[in-house]
PDB file of N, CA and C in Angstrom:
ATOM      1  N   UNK A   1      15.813  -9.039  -2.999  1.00  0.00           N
ATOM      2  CA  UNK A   1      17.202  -8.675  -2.831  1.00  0.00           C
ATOM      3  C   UNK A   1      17.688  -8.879  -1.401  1.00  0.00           C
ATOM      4  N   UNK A   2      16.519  -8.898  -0.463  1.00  0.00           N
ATOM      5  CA  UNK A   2      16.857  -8.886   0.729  1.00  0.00           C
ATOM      6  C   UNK A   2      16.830 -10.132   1.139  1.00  0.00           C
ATOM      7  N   UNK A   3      17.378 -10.579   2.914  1.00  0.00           N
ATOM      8  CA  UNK A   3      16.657 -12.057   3.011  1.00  0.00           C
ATOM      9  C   UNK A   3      15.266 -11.954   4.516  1.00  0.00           C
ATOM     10  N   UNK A   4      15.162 -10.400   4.483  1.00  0.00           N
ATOM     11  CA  UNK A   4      14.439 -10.057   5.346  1.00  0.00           C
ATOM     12  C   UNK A   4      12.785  -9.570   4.739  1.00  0.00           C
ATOM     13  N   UNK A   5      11.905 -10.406   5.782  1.00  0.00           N
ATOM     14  CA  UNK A   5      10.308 -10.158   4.843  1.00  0.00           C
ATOM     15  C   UNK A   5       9.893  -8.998   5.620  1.00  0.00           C
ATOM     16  N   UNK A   6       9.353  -8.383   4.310  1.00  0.00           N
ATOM     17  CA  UNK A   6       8.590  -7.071   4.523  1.00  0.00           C
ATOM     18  C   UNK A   6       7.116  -6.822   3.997  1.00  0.00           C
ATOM     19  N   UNK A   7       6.558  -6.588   4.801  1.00  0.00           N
ATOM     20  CA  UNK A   7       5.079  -6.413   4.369  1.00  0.00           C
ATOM     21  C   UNK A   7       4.512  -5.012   3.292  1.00  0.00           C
ATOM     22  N   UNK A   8       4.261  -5.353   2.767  1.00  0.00           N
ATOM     23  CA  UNK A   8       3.744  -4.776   1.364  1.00  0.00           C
ATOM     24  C   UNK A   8       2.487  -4.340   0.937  1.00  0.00           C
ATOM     25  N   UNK A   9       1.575  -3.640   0.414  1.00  0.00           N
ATOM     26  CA  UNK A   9       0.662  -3.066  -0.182  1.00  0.00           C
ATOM     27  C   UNK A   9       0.610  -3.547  -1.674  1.00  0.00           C
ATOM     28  N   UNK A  10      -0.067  -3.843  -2.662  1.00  0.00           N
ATOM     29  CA  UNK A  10      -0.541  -4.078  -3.700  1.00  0.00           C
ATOM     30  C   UNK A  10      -1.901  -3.233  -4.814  1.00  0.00           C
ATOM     31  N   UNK A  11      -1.220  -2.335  -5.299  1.00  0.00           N
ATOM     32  CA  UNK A  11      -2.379  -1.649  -5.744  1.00  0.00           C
ATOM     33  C   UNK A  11      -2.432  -1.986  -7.591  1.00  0.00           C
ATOM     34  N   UNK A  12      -3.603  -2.764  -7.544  1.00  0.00           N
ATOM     35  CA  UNK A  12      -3.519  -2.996  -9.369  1.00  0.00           C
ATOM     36  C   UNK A  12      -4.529  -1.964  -9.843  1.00  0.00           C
ATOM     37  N   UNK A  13      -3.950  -1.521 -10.977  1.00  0.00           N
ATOM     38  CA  UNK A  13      -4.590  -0.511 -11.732  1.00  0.00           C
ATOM     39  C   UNK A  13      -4.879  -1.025 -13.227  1.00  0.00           C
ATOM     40  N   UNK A  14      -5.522  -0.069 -13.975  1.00  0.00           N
ATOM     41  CA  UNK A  14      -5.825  -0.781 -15.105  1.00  0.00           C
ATOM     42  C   UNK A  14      -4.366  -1.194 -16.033  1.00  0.00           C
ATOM     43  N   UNK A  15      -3.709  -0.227 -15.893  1.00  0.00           N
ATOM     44  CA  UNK A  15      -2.255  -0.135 -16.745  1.00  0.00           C
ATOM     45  C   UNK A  15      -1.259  -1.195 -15.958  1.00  0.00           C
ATOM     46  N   UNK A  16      -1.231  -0.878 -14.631  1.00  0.00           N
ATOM     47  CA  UNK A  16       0.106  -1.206 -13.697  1.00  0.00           C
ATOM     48  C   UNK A  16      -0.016  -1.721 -12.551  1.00  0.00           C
ATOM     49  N   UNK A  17       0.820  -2.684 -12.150  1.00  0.00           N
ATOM     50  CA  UNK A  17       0.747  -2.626 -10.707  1.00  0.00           C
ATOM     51  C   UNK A  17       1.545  -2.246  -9.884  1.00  0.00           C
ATOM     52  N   UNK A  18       0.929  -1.837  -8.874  1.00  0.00           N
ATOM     53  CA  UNK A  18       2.162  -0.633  -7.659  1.00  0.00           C
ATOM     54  C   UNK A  18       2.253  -1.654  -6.565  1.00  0.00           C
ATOM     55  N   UNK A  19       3.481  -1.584  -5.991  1.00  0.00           N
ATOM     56  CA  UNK A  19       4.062  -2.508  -5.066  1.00  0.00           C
ATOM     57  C   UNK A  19       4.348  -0.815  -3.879  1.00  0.00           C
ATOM     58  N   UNK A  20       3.760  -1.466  -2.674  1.00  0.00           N
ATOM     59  CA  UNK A  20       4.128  -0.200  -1.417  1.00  0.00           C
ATOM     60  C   UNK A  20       4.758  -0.847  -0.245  1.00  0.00           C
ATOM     61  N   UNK A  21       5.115   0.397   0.755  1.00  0.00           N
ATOM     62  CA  UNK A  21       5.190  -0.494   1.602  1.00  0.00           C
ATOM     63  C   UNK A  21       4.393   1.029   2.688  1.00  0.00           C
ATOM     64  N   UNK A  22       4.470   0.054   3.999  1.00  0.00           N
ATOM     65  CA  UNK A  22       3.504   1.217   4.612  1.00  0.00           C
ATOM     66  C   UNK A  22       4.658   2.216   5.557  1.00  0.00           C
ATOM     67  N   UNK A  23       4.630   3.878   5.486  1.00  0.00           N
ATOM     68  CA  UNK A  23       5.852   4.353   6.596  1.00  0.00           C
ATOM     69  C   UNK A  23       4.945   5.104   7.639  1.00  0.00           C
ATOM     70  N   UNK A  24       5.042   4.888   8.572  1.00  0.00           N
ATOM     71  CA  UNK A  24       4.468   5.415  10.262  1.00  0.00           C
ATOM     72  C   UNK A  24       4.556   6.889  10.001  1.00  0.00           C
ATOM     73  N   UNK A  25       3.717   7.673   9.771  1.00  0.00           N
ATOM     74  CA  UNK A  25       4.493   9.034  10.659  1.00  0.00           C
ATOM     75  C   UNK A  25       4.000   9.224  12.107  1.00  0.00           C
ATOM     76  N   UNK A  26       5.260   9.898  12.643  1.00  0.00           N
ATOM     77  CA  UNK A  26       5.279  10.309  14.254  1.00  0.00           C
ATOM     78  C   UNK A  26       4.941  11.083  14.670  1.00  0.00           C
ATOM     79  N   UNK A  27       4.468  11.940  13.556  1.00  0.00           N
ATOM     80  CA  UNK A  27       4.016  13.058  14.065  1.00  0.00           C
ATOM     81  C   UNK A  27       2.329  13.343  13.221  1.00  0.00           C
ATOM     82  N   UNK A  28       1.580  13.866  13.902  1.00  0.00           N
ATOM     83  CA  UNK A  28       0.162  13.939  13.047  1.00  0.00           C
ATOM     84  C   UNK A  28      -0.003  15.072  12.544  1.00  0.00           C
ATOM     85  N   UNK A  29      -0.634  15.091  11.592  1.00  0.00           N
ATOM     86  CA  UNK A  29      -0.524  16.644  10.754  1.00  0.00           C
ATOM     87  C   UNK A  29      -2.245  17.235  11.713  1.00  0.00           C
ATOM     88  N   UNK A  30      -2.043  18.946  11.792  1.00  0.00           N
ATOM     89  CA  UNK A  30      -3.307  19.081  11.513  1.00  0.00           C
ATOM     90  C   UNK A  30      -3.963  19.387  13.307  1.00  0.00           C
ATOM     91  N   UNK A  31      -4.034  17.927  14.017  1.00  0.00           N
ATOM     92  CA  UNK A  31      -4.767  18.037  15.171  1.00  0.00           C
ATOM     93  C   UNK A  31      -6.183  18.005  15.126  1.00  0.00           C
ATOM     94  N   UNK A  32      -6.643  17.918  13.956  1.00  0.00           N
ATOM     95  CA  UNK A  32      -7.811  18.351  13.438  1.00  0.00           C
ATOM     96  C   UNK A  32      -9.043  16.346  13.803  1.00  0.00           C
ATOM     97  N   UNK A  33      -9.854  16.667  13.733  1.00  0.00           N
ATOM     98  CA  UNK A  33     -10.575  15.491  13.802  1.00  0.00           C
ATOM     99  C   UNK A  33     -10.230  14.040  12.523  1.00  0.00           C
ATOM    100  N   UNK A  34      -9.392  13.107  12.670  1.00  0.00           N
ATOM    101  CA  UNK A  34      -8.758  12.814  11.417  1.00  0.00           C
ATOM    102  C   UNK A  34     -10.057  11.574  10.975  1.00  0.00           C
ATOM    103  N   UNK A  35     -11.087  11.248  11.923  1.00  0.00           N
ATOM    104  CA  UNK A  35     -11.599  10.843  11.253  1.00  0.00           C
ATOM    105  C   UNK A  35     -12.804  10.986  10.263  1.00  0.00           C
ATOM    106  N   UNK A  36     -12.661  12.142   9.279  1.00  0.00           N
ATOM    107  CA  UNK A  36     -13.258  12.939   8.327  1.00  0.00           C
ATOM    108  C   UNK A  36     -12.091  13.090   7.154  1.00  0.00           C
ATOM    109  N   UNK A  37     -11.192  12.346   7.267  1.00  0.00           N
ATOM    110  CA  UNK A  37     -10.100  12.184   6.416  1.00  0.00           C
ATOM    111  C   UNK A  37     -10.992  11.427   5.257  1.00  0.00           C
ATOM    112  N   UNK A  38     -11.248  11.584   3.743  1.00  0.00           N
ATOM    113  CA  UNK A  38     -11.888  10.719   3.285  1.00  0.00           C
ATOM    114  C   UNK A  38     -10.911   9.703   2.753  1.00  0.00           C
ATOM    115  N   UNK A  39     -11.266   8.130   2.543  1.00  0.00           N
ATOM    116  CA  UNK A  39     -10.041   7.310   2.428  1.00  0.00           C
ATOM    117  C   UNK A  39     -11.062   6.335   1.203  1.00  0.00           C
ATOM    118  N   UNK A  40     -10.449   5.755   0.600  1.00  0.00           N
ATOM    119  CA  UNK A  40     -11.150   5.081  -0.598  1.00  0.00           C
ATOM    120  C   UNK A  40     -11.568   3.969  -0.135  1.00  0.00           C
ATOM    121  N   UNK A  41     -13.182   3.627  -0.200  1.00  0.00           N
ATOM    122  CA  UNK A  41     -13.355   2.728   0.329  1.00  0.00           C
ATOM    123  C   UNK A  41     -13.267   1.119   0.056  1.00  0.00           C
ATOM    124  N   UNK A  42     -12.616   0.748  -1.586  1.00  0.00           N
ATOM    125  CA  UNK A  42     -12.077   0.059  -2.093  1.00  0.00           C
ATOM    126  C   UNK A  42     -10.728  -0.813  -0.878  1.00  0.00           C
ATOM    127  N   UNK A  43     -10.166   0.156   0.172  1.00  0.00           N
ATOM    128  CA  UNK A  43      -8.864  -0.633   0.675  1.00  0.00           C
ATOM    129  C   UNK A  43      -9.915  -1.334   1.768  1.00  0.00           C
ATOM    130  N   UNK A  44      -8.364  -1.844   2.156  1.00  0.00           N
ATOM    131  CA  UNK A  44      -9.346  -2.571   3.332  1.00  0.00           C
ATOM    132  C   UNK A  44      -9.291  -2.204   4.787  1.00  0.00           C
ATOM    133  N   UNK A  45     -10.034  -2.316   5.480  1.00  0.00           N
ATOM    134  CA  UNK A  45      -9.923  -1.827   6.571  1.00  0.00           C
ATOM    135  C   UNK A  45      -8.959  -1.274   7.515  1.00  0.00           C
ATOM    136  N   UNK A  46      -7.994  -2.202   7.446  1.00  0.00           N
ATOM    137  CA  UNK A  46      -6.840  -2.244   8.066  1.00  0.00           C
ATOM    138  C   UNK A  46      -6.330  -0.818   7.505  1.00  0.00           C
ATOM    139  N   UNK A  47      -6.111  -0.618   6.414  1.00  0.00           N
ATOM    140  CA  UNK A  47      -5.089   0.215   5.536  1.00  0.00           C
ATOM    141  C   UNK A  47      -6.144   1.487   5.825  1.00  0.00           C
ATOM    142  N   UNK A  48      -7.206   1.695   5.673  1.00  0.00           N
ATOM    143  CA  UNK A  48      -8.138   2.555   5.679  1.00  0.00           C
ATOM    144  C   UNK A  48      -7.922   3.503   7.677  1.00  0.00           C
ATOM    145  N   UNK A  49      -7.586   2.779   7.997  1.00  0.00           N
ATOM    146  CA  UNK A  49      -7.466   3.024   9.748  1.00  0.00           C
ATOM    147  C   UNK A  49      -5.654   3.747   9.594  1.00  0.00           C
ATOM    148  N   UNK A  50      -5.210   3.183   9.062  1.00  0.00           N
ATOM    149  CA  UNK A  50      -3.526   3.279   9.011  1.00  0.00           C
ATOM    150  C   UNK A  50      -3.591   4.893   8.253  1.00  0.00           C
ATOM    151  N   UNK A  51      -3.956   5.146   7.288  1.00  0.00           N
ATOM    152  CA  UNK A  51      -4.305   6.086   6.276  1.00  0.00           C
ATOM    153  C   UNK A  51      -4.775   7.050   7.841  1.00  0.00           C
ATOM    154  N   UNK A  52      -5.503   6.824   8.318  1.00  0.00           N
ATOM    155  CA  UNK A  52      -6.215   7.703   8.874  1.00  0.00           C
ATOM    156  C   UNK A  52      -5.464   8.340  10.233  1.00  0.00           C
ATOM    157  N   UNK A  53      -4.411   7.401  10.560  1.00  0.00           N
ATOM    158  CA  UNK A  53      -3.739   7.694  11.506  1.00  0.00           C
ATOM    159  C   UNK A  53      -2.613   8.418  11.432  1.00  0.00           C
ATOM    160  N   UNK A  54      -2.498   9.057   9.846  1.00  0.00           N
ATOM    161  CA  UNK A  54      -1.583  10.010   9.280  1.00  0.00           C
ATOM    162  C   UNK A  54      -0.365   9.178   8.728  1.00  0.00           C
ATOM    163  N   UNK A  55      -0.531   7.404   8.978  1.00  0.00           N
ATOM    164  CA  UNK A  55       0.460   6.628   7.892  1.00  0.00           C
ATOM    165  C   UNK A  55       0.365   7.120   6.263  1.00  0.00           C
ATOM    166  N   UNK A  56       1.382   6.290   5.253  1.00  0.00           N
ATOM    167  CA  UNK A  56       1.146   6.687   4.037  1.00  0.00           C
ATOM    168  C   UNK A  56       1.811   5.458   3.422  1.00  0.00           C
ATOM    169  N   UNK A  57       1.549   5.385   2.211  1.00  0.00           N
ATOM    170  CA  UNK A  57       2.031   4.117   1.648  1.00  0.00           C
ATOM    171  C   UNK A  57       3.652   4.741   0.940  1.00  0.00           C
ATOM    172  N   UNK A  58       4.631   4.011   0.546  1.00  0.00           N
ATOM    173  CA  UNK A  58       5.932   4.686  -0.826  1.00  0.00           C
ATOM    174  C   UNK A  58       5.799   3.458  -0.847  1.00  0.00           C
ATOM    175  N   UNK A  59       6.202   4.023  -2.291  1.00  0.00           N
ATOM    176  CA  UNK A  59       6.388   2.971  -3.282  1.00  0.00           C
ATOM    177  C   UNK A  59       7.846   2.276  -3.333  1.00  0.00           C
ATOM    178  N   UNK A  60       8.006   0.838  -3.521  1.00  0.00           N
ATOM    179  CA  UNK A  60       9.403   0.648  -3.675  1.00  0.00           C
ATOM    180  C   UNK A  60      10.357   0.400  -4.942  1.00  0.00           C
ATOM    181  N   UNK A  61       9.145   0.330  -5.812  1.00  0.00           N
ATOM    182  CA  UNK A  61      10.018   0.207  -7.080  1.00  0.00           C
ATOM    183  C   UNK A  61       8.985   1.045  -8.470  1.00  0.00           C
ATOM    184  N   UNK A  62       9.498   0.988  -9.276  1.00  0.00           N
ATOM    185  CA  UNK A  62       8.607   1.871 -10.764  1.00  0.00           C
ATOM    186  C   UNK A  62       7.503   0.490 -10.620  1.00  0.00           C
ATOM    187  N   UNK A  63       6.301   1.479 -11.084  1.00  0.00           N
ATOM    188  CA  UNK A  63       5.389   0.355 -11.855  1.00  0.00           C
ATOM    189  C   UNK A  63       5.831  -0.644 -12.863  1.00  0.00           C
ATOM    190  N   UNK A  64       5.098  -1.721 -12.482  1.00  0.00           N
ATOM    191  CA  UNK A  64       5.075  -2.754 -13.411  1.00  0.00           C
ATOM    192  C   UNK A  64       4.300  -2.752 -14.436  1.00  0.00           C
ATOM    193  N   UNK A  65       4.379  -2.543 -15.606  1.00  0.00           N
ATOM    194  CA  UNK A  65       3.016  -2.443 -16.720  1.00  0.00           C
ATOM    195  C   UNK A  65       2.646  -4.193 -16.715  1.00  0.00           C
ATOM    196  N   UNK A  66       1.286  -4.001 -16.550  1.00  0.00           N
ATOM    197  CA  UNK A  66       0.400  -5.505 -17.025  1.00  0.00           C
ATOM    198  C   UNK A  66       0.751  -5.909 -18.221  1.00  0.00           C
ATOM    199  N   UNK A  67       1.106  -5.506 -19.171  1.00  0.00           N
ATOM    200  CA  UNK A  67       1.585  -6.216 -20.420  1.00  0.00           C
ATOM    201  C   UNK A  67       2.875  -6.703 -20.478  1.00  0.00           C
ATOM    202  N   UNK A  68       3.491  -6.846 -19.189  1.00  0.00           N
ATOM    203  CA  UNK A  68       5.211  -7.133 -18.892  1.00  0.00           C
ATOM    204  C   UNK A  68       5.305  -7.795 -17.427  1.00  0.00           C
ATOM    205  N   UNK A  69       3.875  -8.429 -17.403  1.00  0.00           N
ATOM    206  CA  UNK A  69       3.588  -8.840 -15.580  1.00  0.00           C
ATOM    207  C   UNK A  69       3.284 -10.520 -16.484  1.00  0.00           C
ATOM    208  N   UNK A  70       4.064 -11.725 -15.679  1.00  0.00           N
ATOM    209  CA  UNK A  70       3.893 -12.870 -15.667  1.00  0.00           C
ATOM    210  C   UNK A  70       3.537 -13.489 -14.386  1.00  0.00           C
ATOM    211  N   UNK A  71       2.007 -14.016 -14.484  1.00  0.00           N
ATOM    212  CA  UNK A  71       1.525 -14.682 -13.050  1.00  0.00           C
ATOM    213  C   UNK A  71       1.096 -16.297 -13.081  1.00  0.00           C
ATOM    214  N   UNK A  72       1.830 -16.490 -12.137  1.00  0.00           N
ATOM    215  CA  UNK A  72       2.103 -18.487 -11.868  1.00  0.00           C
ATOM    216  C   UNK A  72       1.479 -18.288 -10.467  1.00  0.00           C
ATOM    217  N   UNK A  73       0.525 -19.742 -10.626  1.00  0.00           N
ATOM    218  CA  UNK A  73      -0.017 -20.431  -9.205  1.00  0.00           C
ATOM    219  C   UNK A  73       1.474 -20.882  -8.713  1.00  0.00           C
ATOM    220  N   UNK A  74       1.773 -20.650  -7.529  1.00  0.00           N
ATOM    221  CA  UNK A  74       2.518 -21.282  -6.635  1.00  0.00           C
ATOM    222  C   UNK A  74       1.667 -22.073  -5.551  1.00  0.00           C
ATOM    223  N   UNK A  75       2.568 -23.466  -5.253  1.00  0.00           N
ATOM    224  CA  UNK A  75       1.805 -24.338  -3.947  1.00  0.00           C
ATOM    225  C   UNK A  75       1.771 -23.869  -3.008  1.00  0.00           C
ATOM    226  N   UNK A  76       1.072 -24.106  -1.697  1.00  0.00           N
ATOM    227  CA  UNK A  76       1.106 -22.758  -0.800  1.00  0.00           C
ATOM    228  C   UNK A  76       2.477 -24.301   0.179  1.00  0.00           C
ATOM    229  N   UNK A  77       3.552 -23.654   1.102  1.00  0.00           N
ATOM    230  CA  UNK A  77       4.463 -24.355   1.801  1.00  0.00           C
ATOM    231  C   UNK A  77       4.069 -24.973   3.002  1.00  0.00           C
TER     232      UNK A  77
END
């Protein structure tokens, strides 16, 4: 909708896939040692560090159910 790119998160599940995006918080909860935060070790690093730094993912739109998801190879530009 936009003509501005935004970086995104991708979480596929068995049912759905979730589209995120990542929001900063400015403030840290806690004070507490955050790296004992447990974070799933499935993401990837990057996101796993972000998570830990008191970021969070929202979502930008409803799930997509996999039975209503159409996927095409595109050429890369």
């Amino acid at each position: 909708e936009s003509t501005r790119l935004l970086d995104v998160y991708l979480f596929l599940f068995d049912d759905f896939l979730l589209i995120t995006k990542i929001k900063r918080n400015k403030k840290k909860y806690g004070g507490s040692d955050t790296s004992l935060i447990p974070v799933c070790p499935s993401l990837t690093p990057e996101l796993q560090s972000f998570i830990r730094e008191g970021g969070v993912c929202t979502v930008l739109d409803q799930p997509i159910p996999l039975d209503r998801l159409i996927l095409k190879n595109v050429d890369p530009i």
